[in-house]
Protein backbone atom coordinates (compact mmCIF):
# COMPACT_ATOMS: atom_id res chain seq x y z
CA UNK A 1 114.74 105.48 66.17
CA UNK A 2 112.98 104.61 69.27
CA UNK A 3 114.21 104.36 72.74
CA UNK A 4 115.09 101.16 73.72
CA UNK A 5 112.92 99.99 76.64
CA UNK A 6 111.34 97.02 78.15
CA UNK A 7 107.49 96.34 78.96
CA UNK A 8 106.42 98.03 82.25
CA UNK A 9 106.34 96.16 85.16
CA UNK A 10 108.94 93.80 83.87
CA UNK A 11 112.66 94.02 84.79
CA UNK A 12 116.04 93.07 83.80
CA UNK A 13 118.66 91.18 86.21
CA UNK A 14 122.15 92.50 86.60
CA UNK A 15 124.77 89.50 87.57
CA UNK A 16 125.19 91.42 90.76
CA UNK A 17 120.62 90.73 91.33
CA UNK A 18 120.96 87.28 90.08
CA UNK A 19 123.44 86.55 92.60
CA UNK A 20 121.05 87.73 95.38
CA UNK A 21 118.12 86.25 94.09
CA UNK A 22 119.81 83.05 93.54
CA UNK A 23 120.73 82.95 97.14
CA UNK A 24 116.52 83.42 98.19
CA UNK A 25 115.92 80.67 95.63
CA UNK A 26 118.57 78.29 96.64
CA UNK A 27 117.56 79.00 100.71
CA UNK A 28 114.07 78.31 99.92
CA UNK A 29 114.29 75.11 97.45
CA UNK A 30 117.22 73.86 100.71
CA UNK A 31 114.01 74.08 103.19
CA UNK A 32 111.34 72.63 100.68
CA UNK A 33 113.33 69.65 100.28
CA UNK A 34 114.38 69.29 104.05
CA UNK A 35 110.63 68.72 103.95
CA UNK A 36 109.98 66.26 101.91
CA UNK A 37 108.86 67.97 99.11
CA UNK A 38 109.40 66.81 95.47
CA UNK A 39 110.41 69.28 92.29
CA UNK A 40 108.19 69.74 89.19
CA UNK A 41 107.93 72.46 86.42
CA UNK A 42 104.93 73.54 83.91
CA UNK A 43 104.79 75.68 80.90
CA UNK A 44 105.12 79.00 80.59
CA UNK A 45 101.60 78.99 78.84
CA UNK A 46 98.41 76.95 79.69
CA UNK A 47 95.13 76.44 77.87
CA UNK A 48 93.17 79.41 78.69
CA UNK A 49 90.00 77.73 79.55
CA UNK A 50 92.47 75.78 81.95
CA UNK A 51 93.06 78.84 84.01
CA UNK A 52 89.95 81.37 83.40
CA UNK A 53 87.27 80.92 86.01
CA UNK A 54 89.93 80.14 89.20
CA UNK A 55 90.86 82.79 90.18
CA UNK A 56 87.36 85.28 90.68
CA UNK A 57 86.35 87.98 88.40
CA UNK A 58 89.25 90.68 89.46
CA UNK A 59 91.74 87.71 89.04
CA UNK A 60 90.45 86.86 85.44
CA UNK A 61 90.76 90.10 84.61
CA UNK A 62 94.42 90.04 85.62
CA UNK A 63 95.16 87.17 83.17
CA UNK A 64 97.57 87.73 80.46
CA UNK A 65 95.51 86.21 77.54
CA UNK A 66 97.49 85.04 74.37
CA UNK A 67 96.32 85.98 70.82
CA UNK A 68 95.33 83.20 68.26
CA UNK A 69 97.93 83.23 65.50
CA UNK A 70 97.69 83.26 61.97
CA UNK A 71 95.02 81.69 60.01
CA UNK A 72 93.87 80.45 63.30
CA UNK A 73 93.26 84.29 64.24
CA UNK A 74 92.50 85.66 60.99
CA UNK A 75 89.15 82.89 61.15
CA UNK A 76 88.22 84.09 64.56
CA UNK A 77 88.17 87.86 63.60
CA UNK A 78 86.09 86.59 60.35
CA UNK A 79 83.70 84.69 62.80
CA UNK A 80 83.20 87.03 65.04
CA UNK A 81 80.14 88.90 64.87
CA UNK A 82 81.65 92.35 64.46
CA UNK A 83 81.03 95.97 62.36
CA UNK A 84 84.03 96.27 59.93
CA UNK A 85 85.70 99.46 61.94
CA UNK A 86 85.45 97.39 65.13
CA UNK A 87 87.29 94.39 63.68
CA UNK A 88 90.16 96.88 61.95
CA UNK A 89 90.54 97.72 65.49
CA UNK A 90 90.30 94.46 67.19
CA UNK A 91 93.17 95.49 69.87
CA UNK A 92 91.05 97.72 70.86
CA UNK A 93 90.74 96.80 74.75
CA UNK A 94 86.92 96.96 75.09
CA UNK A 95 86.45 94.84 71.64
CA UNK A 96 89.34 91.99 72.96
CA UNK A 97 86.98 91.97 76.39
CA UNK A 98 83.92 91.38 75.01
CA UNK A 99 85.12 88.81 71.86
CA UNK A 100 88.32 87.21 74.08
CA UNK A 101 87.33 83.43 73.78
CA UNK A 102 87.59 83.70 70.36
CA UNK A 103 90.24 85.58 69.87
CA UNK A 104 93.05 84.03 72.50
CA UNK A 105 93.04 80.19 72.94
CA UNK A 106 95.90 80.01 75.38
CA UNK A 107 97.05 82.32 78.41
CA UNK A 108 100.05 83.29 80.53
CA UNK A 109 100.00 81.08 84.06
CA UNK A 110 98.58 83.38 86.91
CA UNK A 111 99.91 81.24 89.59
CA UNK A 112 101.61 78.18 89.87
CA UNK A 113 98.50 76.65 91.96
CA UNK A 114 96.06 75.72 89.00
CA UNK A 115 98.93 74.89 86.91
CA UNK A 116 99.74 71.92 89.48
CA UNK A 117 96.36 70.92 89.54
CA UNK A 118 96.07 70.50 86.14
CA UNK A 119 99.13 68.58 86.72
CA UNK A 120 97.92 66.35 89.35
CA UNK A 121 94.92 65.20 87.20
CA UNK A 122 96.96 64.25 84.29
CA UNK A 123 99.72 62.64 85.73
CA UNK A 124 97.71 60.71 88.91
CA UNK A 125 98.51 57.14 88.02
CA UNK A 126 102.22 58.06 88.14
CA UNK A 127 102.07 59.85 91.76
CA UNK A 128 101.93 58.81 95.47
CA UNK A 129 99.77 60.27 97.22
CA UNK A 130 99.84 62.62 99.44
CA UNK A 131 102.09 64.40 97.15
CA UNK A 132 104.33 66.83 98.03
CA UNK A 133 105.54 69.20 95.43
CA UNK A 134 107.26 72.38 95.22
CA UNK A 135 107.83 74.80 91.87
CA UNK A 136 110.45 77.94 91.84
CA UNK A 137 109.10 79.47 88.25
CA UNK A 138 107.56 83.40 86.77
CA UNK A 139 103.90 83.70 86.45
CA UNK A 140 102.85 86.60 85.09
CA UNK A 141 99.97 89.18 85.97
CA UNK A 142 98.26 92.16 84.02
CA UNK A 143 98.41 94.44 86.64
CA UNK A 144 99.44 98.00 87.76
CA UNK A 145 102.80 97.76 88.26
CA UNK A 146 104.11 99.80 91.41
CA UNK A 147 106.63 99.17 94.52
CA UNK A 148 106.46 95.42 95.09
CA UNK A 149 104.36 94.84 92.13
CA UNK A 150 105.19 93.26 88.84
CA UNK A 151 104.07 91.97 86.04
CA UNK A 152 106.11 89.16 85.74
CA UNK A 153 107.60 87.69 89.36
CA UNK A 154 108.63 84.36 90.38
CA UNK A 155 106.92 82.41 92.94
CA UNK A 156 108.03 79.36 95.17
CA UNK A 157 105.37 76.94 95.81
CA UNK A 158 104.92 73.93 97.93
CA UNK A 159 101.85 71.89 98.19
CA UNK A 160 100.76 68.97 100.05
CA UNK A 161 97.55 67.36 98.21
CA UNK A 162 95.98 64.16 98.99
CA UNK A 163 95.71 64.61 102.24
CA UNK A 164 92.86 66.58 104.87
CA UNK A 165 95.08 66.58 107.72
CA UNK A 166 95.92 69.78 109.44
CA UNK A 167 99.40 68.91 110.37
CA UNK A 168 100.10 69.59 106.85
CA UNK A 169 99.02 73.27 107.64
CA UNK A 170 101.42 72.83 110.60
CA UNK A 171 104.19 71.66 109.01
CA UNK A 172 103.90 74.86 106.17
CA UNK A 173 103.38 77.12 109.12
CA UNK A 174 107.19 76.35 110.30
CA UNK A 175 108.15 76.63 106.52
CA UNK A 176 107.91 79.62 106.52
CA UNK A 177 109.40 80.22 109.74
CA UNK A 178 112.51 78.41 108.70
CA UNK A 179 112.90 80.16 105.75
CA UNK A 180 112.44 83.36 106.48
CA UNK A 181 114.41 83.03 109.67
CA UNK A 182 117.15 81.54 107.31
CA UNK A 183 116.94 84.51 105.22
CA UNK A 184 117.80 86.80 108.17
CA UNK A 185 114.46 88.95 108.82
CA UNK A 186 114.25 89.03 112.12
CA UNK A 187 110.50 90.29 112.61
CA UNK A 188 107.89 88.94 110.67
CA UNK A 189 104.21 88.15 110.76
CA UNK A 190 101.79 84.54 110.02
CA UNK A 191 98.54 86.14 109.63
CA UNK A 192 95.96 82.67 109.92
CA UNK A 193 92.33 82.69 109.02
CA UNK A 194 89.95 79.93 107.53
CA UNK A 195 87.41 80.92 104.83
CA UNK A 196 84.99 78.75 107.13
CA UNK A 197 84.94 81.67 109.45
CA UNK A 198 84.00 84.16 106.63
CA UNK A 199 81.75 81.52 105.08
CA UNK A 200 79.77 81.50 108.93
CA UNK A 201 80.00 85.77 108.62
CA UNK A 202 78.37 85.43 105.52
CA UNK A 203 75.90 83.11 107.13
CA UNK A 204 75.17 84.64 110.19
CA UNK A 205 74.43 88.37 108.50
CA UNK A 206 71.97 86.06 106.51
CA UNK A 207 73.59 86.62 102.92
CA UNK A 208 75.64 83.11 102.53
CA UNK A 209 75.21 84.39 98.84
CA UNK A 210 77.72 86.79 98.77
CA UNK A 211 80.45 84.89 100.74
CA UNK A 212 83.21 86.09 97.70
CA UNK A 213 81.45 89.85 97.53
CA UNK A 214 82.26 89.77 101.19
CA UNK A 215 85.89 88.54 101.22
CA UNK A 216 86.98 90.42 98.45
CA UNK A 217 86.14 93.73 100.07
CA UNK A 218 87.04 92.90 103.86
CA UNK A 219 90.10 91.66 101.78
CA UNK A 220 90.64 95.28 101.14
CA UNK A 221 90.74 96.78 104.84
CA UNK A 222 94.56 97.41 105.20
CA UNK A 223 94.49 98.89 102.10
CA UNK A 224 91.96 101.09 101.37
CA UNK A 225 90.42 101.68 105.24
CA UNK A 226 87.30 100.86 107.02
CA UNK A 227 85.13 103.31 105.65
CA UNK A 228 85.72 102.49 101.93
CA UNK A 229 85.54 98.53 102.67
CA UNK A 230 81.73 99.95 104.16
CA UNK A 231 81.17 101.90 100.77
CA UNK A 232 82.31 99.09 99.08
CA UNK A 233 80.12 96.26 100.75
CA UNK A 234 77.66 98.70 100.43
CA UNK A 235 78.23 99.21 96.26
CA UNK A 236 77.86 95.37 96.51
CA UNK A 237 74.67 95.11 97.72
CA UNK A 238 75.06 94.83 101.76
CA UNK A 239 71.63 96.64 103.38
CA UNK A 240 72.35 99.30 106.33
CA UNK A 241 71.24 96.22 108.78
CA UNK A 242 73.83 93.84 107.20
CA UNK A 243 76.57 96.42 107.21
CA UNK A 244 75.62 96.84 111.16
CA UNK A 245 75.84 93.23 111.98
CA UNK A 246 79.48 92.80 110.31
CA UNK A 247 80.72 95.75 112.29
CA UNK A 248 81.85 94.11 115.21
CA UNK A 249 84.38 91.85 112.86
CA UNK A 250 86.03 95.09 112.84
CA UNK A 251 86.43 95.57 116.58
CA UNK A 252 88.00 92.19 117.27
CA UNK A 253 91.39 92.27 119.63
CA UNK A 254 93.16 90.90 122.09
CA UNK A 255 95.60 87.30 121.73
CA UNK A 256 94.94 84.56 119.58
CA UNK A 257 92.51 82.91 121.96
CA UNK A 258 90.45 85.88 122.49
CA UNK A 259 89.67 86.82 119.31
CA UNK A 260 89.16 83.06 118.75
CA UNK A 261 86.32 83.24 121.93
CA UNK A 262 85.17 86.42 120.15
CA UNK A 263 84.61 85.08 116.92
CA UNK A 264 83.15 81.70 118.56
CA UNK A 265 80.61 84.55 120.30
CA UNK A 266 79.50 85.96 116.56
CA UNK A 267 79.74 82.71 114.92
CA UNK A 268 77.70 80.96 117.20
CA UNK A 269 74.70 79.79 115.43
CA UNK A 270 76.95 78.85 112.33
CA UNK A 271 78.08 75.40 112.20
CA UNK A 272 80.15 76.09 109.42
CA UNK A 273 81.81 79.02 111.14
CA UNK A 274 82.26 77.18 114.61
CA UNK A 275 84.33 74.23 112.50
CA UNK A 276 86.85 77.34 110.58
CA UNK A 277 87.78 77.94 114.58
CA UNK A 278 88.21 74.48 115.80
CA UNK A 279 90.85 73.90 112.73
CA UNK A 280 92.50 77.25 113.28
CA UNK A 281 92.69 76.47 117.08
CA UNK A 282 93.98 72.86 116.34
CA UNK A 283 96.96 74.86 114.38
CA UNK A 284 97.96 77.21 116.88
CA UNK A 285 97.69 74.76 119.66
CA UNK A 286 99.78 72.94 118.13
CA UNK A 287 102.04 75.71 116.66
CA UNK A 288 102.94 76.75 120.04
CA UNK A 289 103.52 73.07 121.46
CA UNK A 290 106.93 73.35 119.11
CA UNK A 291 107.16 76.26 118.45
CA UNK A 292 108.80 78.84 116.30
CA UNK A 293 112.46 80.33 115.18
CA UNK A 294 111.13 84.01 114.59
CA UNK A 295 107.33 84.50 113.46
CA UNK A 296 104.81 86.07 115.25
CA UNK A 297 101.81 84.01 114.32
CA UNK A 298 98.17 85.58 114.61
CA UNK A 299 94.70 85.31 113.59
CA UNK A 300 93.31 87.87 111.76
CA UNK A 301 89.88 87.45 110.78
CA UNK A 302 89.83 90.30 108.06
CA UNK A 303 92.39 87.87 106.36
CA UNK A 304 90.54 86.99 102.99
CA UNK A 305 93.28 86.35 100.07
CA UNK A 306 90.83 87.27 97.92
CA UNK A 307 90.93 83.85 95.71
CA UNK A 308 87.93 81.52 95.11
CA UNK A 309 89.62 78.12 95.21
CA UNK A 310 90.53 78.13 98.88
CA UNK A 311 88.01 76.56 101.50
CA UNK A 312 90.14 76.59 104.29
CA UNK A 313 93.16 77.70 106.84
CA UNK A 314 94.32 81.00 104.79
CA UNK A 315 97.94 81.95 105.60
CA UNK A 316 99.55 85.30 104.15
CA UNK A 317 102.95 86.91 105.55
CA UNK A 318 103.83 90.35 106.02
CA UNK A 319 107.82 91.95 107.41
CA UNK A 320 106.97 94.18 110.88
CA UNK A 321 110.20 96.09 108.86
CA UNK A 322 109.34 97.26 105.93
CA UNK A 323 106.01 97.97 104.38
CA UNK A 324 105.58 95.94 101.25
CA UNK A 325 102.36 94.21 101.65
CA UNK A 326 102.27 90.17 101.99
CA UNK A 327 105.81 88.51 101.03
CA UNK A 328 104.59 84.96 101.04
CA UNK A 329 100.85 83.84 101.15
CA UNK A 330 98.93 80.31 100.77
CA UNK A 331 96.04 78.41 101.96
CA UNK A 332 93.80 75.05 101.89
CA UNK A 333 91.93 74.11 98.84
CA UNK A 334 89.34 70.89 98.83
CA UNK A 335 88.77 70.03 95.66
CA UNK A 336 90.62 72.33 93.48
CA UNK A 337 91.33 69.24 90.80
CA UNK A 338 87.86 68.20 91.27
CA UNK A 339 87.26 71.19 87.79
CA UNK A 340 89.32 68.99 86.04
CA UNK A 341 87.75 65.62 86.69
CA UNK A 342 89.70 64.34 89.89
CA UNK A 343 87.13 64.71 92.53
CA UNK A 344 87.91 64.97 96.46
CA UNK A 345 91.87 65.31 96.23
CA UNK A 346 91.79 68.00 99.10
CA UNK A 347 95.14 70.29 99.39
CA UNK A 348 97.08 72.93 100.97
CA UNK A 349 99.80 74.98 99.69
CA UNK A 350 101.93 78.22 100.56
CA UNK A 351 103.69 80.38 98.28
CA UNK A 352 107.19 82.81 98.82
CA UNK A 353 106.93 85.67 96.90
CA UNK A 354 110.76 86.11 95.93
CA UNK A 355 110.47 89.30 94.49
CA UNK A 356 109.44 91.29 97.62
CA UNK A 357 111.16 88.74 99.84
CA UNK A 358 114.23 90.59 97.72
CA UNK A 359 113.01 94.01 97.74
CA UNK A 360 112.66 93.58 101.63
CA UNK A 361 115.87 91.84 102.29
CA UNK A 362 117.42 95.03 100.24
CA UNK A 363 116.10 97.48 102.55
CA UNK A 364 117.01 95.54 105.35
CA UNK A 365 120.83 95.07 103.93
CA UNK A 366 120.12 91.88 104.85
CA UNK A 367 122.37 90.23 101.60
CA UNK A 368 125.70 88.46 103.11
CA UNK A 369 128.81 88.72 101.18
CA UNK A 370 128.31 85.18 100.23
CA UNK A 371 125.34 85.48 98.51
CA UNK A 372 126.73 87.97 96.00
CA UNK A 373 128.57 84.80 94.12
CA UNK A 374 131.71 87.02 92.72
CA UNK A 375 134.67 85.40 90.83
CA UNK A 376 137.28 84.82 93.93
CA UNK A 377 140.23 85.02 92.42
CA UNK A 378 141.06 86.64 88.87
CA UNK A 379 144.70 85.67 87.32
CA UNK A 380 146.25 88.08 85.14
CA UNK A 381 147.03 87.04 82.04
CA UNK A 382 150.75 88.08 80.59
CA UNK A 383 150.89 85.78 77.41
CA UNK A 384 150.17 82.28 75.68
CA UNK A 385 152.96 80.65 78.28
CA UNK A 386 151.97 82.24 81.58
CA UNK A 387 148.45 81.61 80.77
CA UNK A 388 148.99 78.17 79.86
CA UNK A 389 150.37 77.81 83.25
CA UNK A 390 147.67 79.42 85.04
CA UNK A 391 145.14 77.58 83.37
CA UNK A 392 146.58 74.66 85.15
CA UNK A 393 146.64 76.39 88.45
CA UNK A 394 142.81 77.35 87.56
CA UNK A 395 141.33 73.74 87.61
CA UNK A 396 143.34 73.30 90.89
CA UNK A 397 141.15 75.49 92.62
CA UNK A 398 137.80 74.92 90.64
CA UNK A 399 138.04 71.56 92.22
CA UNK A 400 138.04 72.66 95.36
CA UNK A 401 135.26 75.00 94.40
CA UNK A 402 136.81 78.16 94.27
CA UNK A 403 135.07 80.40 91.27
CA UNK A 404 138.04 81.63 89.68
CA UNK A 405 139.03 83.24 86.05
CA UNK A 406 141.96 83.95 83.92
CA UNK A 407 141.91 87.40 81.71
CA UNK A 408 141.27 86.03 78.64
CA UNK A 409 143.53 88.51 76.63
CA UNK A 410 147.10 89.60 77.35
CA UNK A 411 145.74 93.16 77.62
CA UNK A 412 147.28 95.81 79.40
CA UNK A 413 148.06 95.47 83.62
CA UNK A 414 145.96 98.91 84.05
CA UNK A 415 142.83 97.16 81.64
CA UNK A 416 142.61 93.65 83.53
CA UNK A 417 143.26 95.30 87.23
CA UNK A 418 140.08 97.41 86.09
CA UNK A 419 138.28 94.42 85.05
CA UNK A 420 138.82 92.99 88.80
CA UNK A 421 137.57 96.23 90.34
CA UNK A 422 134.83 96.80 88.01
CA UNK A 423 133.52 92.98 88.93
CA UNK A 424 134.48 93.58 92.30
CA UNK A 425 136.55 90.35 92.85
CA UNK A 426 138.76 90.58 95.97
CA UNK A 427 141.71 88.70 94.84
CA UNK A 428 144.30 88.87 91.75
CA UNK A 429 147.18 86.30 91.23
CA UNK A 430 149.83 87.44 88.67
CA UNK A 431 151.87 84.75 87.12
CA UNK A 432 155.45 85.34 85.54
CA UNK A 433 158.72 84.15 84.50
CA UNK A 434 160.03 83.89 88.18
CA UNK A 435 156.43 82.59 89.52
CA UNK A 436 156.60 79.79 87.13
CA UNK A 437 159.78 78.90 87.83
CA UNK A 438 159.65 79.48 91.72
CA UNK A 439 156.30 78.09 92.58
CA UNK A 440 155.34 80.80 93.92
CA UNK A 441 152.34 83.19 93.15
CA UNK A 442 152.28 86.71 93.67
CA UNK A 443 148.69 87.19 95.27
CA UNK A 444 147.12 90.62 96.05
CA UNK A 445 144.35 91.58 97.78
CA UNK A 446 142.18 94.09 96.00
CA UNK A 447 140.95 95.34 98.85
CA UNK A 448 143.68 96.49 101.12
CA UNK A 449 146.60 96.61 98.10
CA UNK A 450 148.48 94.17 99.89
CA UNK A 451 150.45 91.60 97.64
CA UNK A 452 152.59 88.31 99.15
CA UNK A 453 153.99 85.18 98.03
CA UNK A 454 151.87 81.70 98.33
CA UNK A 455 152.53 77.86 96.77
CA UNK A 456 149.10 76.91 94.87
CA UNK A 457 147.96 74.87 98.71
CA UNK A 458 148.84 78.04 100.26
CA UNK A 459 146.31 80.21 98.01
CA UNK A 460 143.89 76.83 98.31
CA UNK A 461 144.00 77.31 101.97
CA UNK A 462 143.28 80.38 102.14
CA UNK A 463 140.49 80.52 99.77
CA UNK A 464 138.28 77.72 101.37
């Protein structure tokens, strides 16, 4: 018999976890709809041709594709032009590449980003626009899993589309101030760029062409170093000169405004490039004219995000406390709808990665007691009478929102006090003959082994 396992990269959730991560998702959705912002869900699964082709050749390749089934399948593998040892084989990895859009007609969602735009197209005549939406759902990623990265996660999007302005970009900056600063960190970085600016670098080292060869690899630089992002940028086809004249990029320090005045300096025969600073200026500007709780908001022109569909401000969020790479990420997109018919609906959306917000927050011990959502108050159970009295006491204090159980069997003292322990609830009423009759409840703390008297207002009281 074989061991029992799950996929890699894919996890289980203890009660204990869910409690935690409930507490990020409730924190976050409490902030999204301070905002403004409206709920919506998608499926699971989208029509692959809906997704392939968004996300850049290293993001297609991350796509969980999803088999034809049946006779559907069994007519693709006939169809497909293929030797009979190579079609006996046909999960062989190479084979699926090559044959894929015959063989899978639907696919995993990558992100939640296409998803809404899909979404947006079909539904228009039923939204107002700008629309602001937010989604807390798993998308799912074929990818190496290792610290901080799964293959299933959740995300939390919001997105503003409709709308050009760049007080939308404003108003997602302080998102994720607020949210984060809710959650507790208490040292945490905006990185800002606009793909304008690396559209102008592109320009102005005279290979506009490979604006996406570019990004991707400078995308790279905290990762994998300098001199590999050279090799690599190299690999893609950057001469020695090229390579020389995107150097300085490298180099560029200082505050906000001087690395602004530097890259206004580089940029300055690039109209396109000139126009990414103005917008990123206009943000800051006004970012620091209100202000924030806890961020440390910079520009960092390296900054790529490594995705095709966005066009402008690029946003990605790392903790100064623990290294886990970007925690939240997001950026503006001007006619991401426009592939599926709805032409100049310009957007701009951010997304909280809740996994590594968790795995941070963890490190950090950053988890109150509250957020670990624990029966209160467990009440022993001693037989069909004394439970049929405490199950009136029980409602008592559900009203008033206090999570509270009864033992469910008359099992043994030593068995149910376990049960508290093992669940770690701090609180156990027992309920006899002279508690029934007196009114009062013998209530002990778990905790400290103390055990009084209350009335059922008393234990209320103390509980809320």
């Amino acid at each position: 018999m074989s061991k029992v396992s799950i996929p890699k990269g894919m996890r289980d959730f203890s009660p204990q976890v869910m409690a935690k991560r409930n507490y990020i998702f409730d924190t976050i959705r409490k902030s999204f709809q301070l905002y403004g912002f409206e709920q919506i869900e998608t499926p699971t699964m989208e029509n692959r041709e809906t997704l392939t082709g968004k996300y850049g050749d290293e993001g297609d390749s991350l796509i969980f594709n999803v088999l034809q089934r049946g006779d559907k399948l069994s007519k693709a593998l006939t169809n497909t032009e293929l030797k009979a040892a190579e079609r006996e084989n046909f999960e062989d990895v190479t084979f699926f590449n090559r044959n894929v859009s015959n063989l899978a007609d639907m696919a995993l969602r990558y992100d939640l980003t296409v998803p809404f735009a899909r979404y947006v197209v079909q539904h228009q005549n039923e939204i107002a626009f700008p629309f602001k939406r937010y989604q807390i759902q798993p998308v799912w990623r074929a990818d190496r899993p290792q610290k901080g990265r799964y293959r299933e996660f959740y995300q939390c999007d919001a997105d503003i589309i409709g709308s050009e302005s760049l007080l939308n970009e404003v108003e997602l900056v302080k998102l994720f101030d607020e949210v984060l600063s809710n959650l507790g960190l208490k040292s945490f970085s905006i990185k800002l760029n606009n793909r304008k600016i690396l559209s102008g670098i592109a320009e102005v080292i005279g290979r506009p062409e490979m604006i996406i060869p570019i990004t991707v690899a400078i995308d790279k630089l905290d990762k994998i170093g300098l001199e590999r992002v050279n090799e690599e940028l190299t690999q893609r086809g950057l001469t020695v000169e090229e390579l020389e004249k995107i150097q300085p990029l490298f180099k560029i320090e200082g505050s906000n405004d001087e690395k602004l005045a530097q890259l206004a300096e580089f940029l300055k025969d690039s109209e396109i490039g000139l126009k990414g600073i103005e917008e990123t200026q206009f943000i800051l500007h006004t970012i620091n004219s209100i202000g924030l709780n806890t961020a440390n908001l910079e520009v960092d022109v390296t900054l790529a995000r490594g995705l095709d569909y966005y066009t402008g401000a690029i946003f990605e969020v790392v903790s100064n406390e623990v290294k886990m790479g970007s925690i939240c990420g997001g950026g503006r997109y001007a006619d991401l709808t426009g592939i599926f018919g709805l032409k100049n609906m310009s957007g701009v959306g951010i997304s909280f990665g809740a996994d590594r917000i968790y795995d941070v927050m963890e490190e950090l011990n950053l988890f109150l007691e509250s957020s670990n959502a624990v029966t209160q108050v467990l009440f022993i159970n001693f037989g069909e009478k004394e439970s049929a009295y405490c199950m009136k006491v029980l409602q008592n204090l559900r009203a008033k929102g206090i999570r509270t159980e009864l033992y469910p069997d008359a099992a043994k003292m030593k068995k149910q006090m376990k049960y508290a322990n093992d669940k770690n609830i701090p609180f156990v009423v027992m309920v006899g003959e002279d508690e029934m009759n007196s009114g009062q409840l013998s209530l002990k703390n778990m905790e400290s082994g103390e055990q009084s008297k209350v009335s059922v207002e008393e234990l209320i009281d103390s509980m809320v």
